[in-house]
Structures are given as structure tokens and as C-alpha cells.
PDB file of N, CA and C in Angstrom:
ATOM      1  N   UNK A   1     122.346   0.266 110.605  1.00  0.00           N
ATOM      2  CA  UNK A   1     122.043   0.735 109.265  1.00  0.00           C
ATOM      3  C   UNK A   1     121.370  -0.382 108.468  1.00  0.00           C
ATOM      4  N   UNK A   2     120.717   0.379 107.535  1.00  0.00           N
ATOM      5  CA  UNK A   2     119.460  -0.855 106.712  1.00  0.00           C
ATOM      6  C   UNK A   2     120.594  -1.401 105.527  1.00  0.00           C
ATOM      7  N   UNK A   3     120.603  -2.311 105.457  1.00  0.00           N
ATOM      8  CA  UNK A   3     121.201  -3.478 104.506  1.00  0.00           C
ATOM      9  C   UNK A   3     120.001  -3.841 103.512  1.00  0.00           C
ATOM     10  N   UNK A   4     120.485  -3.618 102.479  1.00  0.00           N
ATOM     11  CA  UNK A   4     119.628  -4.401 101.032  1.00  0.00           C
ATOM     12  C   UNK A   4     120.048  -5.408 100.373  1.00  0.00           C
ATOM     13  N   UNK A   5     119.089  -6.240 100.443  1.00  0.00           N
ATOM     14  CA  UNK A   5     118.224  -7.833 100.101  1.00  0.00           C
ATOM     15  C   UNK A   5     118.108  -8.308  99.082  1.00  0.00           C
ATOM     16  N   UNK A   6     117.561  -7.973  98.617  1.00  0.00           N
ATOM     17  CA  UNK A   6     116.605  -8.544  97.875  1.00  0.00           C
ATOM     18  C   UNK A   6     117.060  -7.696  96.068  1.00  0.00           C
ATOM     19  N   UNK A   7     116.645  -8.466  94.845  1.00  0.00           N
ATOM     20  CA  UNK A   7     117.248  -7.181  93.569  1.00  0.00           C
ATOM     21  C   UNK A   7     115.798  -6.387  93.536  1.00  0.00           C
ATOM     22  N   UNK A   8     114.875  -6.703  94.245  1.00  0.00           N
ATOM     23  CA  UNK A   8     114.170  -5.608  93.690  1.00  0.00           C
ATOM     24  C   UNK A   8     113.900  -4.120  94.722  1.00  0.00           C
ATOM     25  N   UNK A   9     115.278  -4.353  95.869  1.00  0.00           N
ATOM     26  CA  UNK A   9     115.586  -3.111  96.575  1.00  0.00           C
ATOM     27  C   UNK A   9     115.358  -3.290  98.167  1.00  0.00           C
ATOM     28  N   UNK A  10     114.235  -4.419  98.784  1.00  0.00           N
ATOM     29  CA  UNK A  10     113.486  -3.842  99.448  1.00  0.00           C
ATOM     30  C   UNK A  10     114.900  -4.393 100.650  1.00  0.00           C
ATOM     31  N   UNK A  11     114.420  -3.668 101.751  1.00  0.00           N
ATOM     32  CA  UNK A  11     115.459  -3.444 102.888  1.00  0.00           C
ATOM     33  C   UNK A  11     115.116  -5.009 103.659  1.00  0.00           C
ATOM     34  N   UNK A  12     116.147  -5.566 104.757  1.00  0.00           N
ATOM     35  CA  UNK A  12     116.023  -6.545 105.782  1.00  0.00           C
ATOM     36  C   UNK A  12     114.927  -6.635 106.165  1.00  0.00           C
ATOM     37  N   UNK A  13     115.010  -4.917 106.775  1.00  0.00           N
ATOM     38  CA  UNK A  13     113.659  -4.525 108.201  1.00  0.00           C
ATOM     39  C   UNK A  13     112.972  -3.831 107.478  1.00  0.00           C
ATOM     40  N   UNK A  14     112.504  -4.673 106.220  1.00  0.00           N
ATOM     41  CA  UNK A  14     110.945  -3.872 105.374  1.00  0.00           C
ATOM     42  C   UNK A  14     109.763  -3.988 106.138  1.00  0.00           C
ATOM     43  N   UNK A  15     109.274  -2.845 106.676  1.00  0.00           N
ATOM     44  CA  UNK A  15     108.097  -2.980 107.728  1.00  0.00           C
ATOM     45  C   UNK A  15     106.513  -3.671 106.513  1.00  0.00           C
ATOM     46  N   UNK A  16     106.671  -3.299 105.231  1.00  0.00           N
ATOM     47  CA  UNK A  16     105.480  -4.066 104.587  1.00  0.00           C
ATOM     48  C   UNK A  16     105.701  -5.196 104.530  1.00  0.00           C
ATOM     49  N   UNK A  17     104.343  -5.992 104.212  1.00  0.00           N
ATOM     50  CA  UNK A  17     104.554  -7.153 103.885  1.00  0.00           C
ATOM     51  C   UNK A  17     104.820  -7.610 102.762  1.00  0.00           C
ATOM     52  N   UNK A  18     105.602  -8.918 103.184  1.00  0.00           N
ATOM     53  CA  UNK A  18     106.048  -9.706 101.630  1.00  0.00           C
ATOM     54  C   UNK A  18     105.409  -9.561 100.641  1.00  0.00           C
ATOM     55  N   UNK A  19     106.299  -9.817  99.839  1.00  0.00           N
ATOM     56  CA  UNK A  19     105.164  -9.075  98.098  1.00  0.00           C
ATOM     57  C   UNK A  19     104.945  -8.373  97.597  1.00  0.00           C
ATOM     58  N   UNK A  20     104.386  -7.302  98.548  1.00  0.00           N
ATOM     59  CA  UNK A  20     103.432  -6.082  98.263  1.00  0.00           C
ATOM     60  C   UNK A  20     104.922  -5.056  97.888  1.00  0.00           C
ATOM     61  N   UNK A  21     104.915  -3.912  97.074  1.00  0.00           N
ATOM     62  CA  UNK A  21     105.779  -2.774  96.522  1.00  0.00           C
ATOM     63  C   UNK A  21     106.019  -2.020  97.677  1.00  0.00           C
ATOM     64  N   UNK A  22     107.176  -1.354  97.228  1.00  0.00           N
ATOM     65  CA  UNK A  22     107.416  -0.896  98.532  1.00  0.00           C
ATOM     66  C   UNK A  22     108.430   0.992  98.275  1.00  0.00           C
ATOM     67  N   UNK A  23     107.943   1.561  98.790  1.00  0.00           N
ATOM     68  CA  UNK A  23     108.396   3.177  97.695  1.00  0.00           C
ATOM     69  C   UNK A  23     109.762   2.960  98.355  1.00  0.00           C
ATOM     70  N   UNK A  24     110.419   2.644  99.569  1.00  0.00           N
ATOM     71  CA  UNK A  24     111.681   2.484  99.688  1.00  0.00           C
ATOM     72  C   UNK A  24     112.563   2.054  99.096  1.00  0.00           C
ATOM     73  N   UNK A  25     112.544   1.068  97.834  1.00  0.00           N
ATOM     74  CA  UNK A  25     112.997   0.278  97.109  1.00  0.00           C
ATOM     75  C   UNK A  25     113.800   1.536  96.146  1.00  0.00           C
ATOM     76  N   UNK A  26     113.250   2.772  95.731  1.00  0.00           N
ATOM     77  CA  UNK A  26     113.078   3.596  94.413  1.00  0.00           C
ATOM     78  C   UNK A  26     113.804   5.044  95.261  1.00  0.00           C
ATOM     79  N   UNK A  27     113.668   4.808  96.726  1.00  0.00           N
ATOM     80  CA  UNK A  27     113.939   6.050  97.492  1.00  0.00           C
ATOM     81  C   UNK A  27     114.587   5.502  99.398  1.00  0.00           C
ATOM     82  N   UNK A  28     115.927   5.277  99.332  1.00  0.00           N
ATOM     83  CA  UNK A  28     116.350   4.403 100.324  1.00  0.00           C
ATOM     84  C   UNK A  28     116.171   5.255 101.633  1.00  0.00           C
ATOM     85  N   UNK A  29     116.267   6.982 101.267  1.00  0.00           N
ATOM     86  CA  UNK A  29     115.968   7.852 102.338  1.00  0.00           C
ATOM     87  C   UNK A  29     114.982   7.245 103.624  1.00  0.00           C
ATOM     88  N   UNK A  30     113.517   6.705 102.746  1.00  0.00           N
ATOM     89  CA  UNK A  30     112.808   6.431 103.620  1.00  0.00           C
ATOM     90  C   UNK A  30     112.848   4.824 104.123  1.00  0.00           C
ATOM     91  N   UNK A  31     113.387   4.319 103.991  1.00  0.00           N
ATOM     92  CA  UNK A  31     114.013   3.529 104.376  1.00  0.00           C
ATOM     93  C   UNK A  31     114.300   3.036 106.235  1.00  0.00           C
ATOM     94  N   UNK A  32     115.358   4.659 106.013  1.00  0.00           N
ATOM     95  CA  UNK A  32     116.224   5.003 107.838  1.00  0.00           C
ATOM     96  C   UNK A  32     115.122   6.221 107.997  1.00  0.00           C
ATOM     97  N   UNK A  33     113.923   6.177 108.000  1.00  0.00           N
ATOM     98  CA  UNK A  33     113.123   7.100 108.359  1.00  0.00           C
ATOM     99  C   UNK A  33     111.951   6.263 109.070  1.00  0.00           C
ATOM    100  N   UNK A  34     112.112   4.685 108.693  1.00  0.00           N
ATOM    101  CA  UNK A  34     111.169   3.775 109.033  1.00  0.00           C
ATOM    102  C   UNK A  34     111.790   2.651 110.024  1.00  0.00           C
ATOM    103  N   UNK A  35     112.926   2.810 110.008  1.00  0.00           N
ATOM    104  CA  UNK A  35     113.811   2.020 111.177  1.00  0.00           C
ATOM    105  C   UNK A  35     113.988   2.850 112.228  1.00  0.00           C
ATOM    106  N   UNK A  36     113.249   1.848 113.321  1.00  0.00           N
ATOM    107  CA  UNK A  36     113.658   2.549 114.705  1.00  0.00           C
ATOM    108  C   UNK A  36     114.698   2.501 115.257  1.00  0.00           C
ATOM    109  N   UNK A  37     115.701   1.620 114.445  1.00  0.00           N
ATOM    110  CA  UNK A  37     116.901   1.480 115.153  1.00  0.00           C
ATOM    111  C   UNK A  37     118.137   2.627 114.327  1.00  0.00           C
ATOM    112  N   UNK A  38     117.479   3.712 113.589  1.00  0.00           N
ATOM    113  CA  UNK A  38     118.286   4.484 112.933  1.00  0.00           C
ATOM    114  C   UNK A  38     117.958   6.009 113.501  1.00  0.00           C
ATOM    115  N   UNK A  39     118.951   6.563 113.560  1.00  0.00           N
ATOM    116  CA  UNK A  39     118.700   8.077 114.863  1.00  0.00           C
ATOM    117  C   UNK A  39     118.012   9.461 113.687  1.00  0.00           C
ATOM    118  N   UNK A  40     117.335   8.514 112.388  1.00  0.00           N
ATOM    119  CA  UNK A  40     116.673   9.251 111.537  1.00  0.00           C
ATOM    120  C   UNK A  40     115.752   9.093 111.842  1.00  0.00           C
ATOM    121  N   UNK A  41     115.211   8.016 112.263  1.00  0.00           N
ATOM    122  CA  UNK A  41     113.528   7.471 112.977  1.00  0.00           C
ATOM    123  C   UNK A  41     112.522   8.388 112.863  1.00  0.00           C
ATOM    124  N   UNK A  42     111.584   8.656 111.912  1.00  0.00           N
ATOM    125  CA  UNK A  42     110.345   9.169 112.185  1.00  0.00           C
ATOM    126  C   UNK A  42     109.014   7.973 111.394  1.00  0.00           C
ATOM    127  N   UNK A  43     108.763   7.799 112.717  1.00  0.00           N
ATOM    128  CA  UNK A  43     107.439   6.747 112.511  1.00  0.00           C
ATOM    129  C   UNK A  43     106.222   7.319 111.548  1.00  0.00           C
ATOM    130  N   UNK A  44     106.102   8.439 111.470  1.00  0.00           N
ATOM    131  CA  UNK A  44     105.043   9.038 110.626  1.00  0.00           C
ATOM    132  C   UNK A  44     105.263   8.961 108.748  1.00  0.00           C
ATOM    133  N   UNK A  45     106.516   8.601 108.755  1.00  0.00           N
ATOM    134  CA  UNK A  45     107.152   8.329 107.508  1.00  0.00           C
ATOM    135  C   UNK A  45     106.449   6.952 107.243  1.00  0.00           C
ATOM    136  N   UNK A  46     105.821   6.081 107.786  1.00  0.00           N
ATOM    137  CA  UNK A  46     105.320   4.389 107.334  1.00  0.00           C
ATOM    138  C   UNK A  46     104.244   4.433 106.470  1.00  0.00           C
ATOM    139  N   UNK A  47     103.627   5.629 106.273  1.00  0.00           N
ATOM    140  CA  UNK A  47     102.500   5.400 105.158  1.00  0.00           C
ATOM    141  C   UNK A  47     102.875   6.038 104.285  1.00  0.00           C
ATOM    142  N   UNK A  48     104.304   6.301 103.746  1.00  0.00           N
ATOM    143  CA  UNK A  48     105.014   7.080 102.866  1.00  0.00           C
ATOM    144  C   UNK A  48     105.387   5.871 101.839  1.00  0.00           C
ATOM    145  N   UNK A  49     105.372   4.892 102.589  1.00  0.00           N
ATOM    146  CA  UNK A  49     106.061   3.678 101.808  1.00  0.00           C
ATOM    147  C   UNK A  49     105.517   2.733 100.812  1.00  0.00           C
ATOM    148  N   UNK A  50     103.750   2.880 101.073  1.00  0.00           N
ATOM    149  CA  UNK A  50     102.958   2.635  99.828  1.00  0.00           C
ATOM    150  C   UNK A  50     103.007   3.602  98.460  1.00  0.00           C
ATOM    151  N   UNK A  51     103.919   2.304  97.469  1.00  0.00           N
ATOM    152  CA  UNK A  51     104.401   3.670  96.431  1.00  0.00           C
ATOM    153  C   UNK A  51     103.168   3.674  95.500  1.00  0.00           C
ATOM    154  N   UNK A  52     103.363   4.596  94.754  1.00  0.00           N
ATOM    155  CA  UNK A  52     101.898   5.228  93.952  1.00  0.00           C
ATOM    156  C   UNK A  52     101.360   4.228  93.305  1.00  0.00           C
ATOM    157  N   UNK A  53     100.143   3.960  92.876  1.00  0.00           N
ATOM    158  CA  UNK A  53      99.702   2.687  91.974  1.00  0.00           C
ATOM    159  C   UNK A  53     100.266   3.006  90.466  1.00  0.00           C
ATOM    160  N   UNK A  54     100.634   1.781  89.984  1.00  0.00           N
ATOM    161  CA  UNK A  54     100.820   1.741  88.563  1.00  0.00           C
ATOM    162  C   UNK A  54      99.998   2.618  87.799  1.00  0.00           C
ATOM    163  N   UNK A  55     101.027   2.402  86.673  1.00  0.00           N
ATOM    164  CA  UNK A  55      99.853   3.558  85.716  1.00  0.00           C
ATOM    165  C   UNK A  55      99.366   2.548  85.008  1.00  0.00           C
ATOM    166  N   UNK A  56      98.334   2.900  84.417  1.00  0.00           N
ATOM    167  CA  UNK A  56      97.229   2.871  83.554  1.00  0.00           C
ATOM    168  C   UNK A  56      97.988   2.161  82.200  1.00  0.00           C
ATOM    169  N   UNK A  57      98.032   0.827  81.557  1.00  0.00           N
ATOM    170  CA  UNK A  57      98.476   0.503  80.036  1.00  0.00           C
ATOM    171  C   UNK A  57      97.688   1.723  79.360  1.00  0.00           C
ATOM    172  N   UNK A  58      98.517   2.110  78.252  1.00  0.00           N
ATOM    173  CA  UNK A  58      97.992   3.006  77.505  1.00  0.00           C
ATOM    174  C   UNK A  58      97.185   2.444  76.661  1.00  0.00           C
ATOM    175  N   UNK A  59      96.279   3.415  76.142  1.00  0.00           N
ATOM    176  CA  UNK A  59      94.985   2.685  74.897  1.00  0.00           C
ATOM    177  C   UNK A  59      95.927   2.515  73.934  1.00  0.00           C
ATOM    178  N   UNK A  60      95.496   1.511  73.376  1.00  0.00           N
ATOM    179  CA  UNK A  60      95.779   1.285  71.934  1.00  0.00           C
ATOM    180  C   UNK A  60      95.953   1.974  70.899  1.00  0.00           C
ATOM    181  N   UNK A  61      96.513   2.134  70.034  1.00  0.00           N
ATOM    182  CA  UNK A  61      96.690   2.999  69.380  1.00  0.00           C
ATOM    183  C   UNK A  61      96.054   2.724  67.473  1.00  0.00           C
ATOM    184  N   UNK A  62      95.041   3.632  67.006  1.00  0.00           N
ATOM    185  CA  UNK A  62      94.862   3.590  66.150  1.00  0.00           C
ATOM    186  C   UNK A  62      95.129   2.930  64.784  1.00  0.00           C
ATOM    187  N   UNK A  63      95.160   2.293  64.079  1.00  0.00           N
ATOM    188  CA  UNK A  63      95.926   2.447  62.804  1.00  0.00           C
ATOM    189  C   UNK A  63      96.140   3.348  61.914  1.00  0.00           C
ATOM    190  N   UNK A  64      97.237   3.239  61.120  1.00  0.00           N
ATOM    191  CA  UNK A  64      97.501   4.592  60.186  1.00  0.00           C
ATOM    192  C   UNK A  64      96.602   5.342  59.375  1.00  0.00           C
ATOM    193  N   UNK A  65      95.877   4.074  58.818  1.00  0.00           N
ATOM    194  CA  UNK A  65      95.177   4.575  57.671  1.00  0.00           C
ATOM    195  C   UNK A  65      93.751   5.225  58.462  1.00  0.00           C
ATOM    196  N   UNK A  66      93.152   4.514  59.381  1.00  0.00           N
ATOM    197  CA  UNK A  66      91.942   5.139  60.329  1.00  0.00           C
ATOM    198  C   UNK A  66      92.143   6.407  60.830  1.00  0.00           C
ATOM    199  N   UNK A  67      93.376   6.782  61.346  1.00  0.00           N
ATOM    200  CA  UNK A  67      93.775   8.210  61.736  1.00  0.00           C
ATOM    201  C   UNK A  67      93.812   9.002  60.548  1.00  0.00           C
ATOM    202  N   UNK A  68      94.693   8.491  59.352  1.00  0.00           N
ATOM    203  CA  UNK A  68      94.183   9.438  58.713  1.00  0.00           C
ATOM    204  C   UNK A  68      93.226  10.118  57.659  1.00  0.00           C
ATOM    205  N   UNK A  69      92.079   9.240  58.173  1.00  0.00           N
ATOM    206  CA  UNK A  69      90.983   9.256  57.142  1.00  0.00           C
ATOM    207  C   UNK A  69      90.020   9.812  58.525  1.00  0.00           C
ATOM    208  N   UNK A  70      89.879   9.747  59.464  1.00  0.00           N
ATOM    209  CA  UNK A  70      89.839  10.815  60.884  1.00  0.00           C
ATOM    210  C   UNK A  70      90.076  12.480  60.684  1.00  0.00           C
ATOM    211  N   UNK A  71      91.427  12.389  60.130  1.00  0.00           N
ATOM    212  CA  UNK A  71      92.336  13.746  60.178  1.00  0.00           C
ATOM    213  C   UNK A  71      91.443  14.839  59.030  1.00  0.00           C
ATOM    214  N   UNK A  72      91.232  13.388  58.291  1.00  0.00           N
ATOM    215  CA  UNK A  72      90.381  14.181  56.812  1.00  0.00           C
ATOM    216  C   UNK A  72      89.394  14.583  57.364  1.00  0.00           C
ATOM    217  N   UNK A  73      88.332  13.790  57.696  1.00  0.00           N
ATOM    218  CA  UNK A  73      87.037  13.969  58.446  1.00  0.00           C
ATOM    219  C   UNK A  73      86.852  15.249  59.143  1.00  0.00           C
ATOM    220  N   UNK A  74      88.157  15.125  59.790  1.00  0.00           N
ATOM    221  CA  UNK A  74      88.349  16.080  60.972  1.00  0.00           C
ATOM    222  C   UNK A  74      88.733  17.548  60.493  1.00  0.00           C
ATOM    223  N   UNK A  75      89.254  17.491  59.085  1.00  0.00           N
ATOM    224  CA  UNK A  75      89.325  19.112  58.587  1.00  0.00           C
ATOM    225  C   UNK A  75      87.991  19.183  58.127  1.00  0.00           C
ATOM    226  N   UNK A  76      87.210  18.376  57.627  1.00  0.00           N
ATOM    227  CA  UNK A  76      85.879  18.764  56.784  1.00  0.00           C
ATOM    228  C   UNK A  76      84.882  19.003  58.031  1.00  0.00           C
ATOM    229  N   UNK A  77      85.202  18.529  59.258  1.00  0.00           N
ATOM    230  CA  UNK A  77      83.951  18.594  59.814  1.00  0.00           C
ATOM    231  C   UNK A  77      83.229  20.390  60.139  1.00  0.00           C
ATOM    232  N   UNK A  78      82.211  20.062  59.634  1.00  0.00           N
ATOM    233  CA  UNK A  78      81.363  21.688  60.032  1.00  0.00           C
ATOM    234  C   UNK A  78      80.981  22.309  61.013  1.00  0.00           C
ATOM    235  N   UNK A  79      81.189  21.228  62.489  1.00  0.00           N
ATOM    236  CA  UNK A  79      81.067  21.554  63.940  1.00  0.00           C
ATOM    237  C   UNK A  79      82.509  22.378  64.530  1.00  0.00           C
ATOM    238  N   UNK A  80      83.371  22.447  63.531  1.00  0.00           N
ATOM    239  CA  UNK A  80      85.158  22.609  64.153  1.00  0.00           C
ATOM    240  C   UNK A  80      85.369  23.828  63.704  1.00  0.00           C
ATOM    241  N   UNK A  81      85.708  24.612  64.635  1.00  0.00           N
ATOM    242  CA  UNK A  81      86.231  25.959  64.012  1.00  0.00           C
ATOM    243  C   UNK A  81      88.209  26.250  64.253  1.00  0.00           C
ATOM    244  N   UNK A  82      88.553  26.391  63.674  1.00  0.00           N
ATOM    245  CA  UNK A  82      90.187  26.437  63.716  1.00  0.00           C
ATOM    246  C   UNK A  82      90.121  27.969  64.415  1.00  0.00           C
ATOM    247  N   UNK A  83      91.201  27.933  65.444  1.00  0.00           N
ATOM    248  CA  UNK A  83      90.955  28.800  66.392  1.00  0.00           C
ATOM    249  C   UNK A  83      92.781  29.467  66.320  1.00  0.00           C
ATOM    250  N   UNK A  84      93.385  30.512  66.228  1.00  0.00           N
ATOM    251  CA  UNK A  84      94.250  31.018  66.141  1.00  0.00           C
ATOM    252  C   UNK A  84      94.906  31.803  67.605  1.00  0.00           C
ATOM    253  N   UNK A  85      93.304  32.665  67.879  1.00  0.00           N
ATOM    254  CA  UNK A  85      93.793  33.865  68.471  1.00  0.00           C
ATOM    255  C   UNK A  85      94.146  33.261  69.942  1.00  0.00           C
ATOM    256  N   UNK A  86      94.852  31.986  70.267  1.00  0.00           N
ATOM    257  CA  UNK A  86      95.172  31.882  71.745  1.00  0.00           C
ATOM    258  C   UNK A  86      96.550  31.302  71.764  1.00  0.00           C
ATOM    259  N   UNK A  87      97.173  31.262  70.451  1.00  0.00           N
ATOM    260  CA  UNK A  87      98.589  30.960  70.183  1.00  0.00           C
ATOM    261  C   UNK A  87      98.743  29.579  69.606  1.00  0.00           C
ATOM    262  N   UNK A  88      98.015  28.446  69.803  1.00  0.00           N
ATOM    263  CA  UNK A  88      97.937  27.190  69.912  1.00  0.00           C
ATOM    264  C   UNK A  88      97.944  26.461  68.505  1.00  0.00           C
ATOM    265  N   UNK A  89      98.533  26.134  67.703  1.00  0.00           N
ATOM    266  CA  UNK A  89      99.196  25.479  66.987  1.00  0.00           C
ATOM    267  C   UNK A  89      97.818  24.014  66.610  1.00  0.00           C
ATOM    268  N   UNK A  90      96.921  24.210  65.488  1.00  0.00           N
ATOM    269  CA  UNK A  90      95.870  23.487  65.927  1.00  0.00           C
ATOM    270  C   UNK A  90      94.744  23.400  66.851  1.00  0.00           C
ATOM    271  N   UNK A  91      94.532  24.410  67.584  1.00  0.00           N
ATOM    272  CA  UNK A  91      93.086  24.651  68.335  1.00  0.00           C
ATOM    273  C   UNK A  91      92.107  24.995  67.741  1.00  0.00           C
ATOM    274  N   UNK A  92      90.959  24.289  67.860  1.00  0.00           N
ATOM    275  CA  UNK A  92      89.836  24.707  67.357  1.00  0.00           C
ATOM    276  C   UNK A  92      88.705  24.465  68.744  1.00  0.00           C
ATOM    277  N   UNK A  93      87.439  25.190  68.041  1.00  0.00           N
ATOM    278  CA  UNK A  93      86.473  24.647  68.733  1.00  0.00           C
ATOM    279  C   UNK A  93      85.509  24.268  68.387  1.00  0.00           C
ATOM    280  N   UNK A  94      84.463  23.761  69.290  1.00  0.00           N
ATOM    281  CA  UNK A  94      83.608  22.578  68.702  1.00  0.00           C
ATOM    282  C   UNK A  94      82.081  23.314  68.878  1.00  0.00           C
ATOM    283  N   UNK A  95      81.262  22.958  68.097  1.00  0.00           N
ATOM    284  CA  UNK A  95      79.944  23.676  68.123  1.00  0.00           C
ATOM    285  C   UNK A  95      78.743  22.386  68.480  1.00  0.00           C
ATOM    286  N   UNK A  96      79.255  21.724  68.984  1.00  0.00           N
ATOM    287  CA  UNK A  96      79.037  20.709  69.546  1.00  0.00           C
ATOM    288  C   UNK A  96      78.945  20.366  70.684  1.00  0.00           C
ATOM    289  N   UNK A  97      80.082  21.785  71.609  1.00  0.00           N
ATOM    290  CA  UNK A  97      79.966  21.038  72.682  1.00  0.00           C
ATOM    291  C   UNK A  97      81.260  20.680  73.092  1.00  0.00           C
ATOM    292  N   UNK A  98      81.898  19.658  72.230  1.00  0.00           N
ATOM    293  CA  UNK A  98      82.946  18.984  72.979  1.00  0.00           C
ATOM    294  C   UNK A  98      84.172  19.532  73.666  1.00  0.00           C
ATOM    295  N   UNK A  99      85.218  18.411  73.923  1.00  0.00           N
ATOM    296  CA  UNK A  99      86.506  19.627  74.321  1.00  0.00           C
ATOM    297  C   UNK A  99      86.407  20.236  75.707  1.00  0.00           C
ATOM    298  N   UNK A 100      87.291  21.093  75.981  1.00  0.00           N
ATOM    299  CA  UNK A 100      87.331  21.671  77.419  1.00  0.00           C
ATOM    300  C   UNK A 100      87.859  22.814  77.417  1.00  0.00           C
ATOM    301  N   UNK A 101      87.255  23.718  78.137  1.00  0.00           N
ATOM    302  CA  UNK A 101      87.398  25.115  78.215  1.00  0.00           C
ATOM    303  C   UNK A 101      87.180  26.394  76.602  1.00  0.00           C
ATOM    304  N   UNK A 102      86.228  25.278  76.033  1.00  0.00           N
ATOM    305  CA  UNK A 102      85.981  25.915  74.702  1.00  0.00           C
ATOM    306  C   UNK A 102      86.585  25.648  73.612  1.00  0.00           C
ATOM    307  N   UNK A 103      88.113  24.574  74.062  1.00  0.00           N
ATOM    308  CA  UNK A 103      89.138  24.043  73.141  1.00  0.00           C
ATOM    309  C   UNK A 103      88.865  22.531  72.798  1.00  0.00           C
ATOM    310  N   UNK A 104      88.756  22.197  71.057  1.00  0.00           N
ATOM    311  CA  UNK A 104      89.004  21.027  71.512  1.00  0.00           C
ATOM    312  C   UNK A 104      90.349  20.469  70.752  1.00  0.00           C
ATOM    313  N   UNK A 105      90.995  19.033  71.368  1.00  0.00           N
ATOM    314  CA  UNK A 105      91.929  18.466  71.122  1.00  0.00           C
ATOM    315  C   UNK A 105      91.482  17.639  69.899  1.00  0.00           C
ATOM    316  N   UNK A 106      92.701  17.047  68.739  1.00  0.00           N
ATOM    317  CA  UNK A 106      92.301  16.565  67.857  1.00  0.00           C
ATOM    318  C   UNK A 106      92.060  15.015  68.342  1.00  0.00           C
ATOM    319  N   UNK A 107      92.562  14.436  69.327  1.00  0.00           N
ATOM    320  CA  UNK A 107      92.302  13.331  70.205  1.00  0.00           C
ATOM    321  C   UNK A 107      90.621  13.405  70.592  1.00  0.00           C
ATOM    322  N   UNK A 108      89.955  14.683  70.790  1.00  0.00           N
ATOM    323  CA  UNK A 108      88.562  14.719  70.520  1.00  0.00           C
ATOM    324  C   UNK A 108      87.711  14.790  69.788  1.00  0.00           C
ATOM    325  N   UNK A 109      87.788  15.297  68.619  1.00  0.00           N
ATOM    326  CA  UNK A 109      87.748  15.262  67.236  1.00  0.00           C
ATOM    327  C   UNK A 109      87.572  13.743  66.888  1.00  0.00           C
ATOM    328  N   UNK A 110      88.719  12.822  67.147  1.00  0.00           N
ATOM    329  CA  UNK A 110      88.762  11.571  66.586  1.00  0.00           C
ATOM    330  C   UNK A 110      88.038  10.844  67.367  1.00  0.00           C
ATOM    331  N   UNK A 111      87.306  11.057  68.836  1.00  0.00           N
ATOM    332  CA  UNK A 111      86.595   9.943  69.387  1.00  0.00           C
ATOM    333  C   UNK A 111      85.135  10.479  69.034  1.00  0.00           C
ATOM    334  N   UNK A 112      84.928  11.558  68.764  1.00  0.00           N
ATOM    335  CA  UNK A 112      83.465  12.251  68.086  1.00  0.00           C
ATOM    336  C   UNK A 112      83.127  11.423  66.703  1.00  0.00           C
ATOM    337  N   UNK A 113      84.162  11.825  65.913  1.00  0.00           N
ATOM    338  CA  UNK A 113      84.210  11.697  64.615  1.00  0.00           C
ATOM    339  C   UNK A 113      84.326   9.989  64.389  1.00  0.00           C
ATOM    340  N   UNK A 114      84.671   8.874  65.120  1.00  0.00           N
ATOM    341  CA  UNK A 114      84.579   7.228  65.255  1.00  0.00           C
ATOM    342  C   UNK A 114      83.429   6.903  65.436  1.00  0.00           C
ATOM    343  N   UNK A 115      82.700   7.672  66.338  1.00  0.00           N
ATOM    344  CA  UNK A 115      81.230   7.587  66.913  1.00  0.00           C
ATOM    345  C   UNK A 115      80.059   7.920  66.311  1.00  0.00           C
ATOM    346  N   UNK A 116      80.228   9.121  65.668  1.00  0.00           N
ATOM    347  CA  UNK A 116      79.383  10.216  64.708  1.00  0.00           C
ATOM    348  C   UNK A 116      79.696  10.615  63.750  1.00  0.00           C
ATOM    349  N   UNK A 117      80.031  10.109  62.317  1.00  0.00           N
ATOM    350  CA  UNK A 117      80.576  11.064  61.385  1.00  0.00           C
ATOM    351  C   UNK A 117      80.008  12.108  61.208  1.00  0.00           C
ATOM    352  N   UNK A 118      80.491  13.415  60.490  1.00  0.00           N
ATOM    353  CA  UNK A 118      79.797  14.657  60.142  1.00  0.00           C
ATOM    354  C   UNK A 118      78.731  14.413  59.377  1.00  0.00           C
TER     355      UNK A 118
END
């Protein structure tokens, strides 16, 4: 049976190499799925063990007063139509173009409206 090492999880018989992350650490299952000396053994489990890449730091976030002098912008603008009939709490659309599937987000609105005022 696999014995753990190390505090950041990884097993004795970590088949990756030193350093590198390891999805066993977060999920010990695969672990005895990667030891041949465990009667769980399936070798096809070893490329299971590269865990997902980090996410992304999030963007930065606005300041108060820029968002809401945006928000203003963003009710006056004459390209935006406030859109009701699909249930959505704030949908509009853009005569512009922007947005997706005919909707746009006010997160789109504000990178239009930074770029282009009305």
C-alpha cells in the first residue's frame, strides 16, 4: 500500500517527477491505480495524474467610481436595448454587434464603453 510523504500529498512511488504537481495528491484513488504493486493496478490511469493547469489570476478589478460612471454610460448608451422577453434580469442587446447570441453582458457594455464612449 502507497504511504504519504511529503505535506503536499504526493505518494513514495510517485511515478512523476520531482516538482512537477501531481492530481494524486488531491485524489489518493489514483494513486493505487498507478502502483503496480497494488491489485488495483491499471497502468492506463498514468496520464490521469497530470492535474489540470492552474487557473488564470483574475483581471483586475475596476474601481468604484469608473464602474460607476460605466453603469451611467451604460444606461444612456443608444446602441443598448434592455431586453425583458427572455426572463433575464438585465439583458439587453447591442446594435453594435457586441455580446453573444444577441445578448449582451454588462461586463460588455463596460469593455465597449472604456474603449468607445457613446
Amino acid at each position: 500500500m502507497i504511504e504519504f510523504r511529503d505535506p503536499a500529498g504526493r505518494c513514495a512511488g510517485c511515478p512523476r517527477a520531482p516538482g512537477l504537481r501531481c492530481a494524486g495528491a488531491l485524489t489518493p484513488r489514483l494513486c493505487r491505480l498507478v502502483d503496480p504493486t497494488s491489485p488495483d493496478y491499471e497502468p492506463s490511469y498514468l496520464a490521469a495524474l497530470e492535474p489540470p493547469p492552474l487557473a488564470e489570476p483574475a483581471a483586475p478589478r475596476r474601481p468604484v467610481a469608473e464602474s460607476l460612471r460605466l453603469l451611467r454610460a451604460m444606461r444612456s448608451c443608444p446602441h443598448r436595448s434592455e431586453r425583458s422577453d427572455c426572463g433575464c434580469d438585465g439583458a439587453a442587446s447591442c446594435s453594435r454587434g457586441l455580446g453573444r447570441d444577441g445578448l449582451v453582458r454588462i461586463a460588455d457594455c463596460f469593455d465597449c464603453l472604456a474603449q468607445s464612449p457613446c
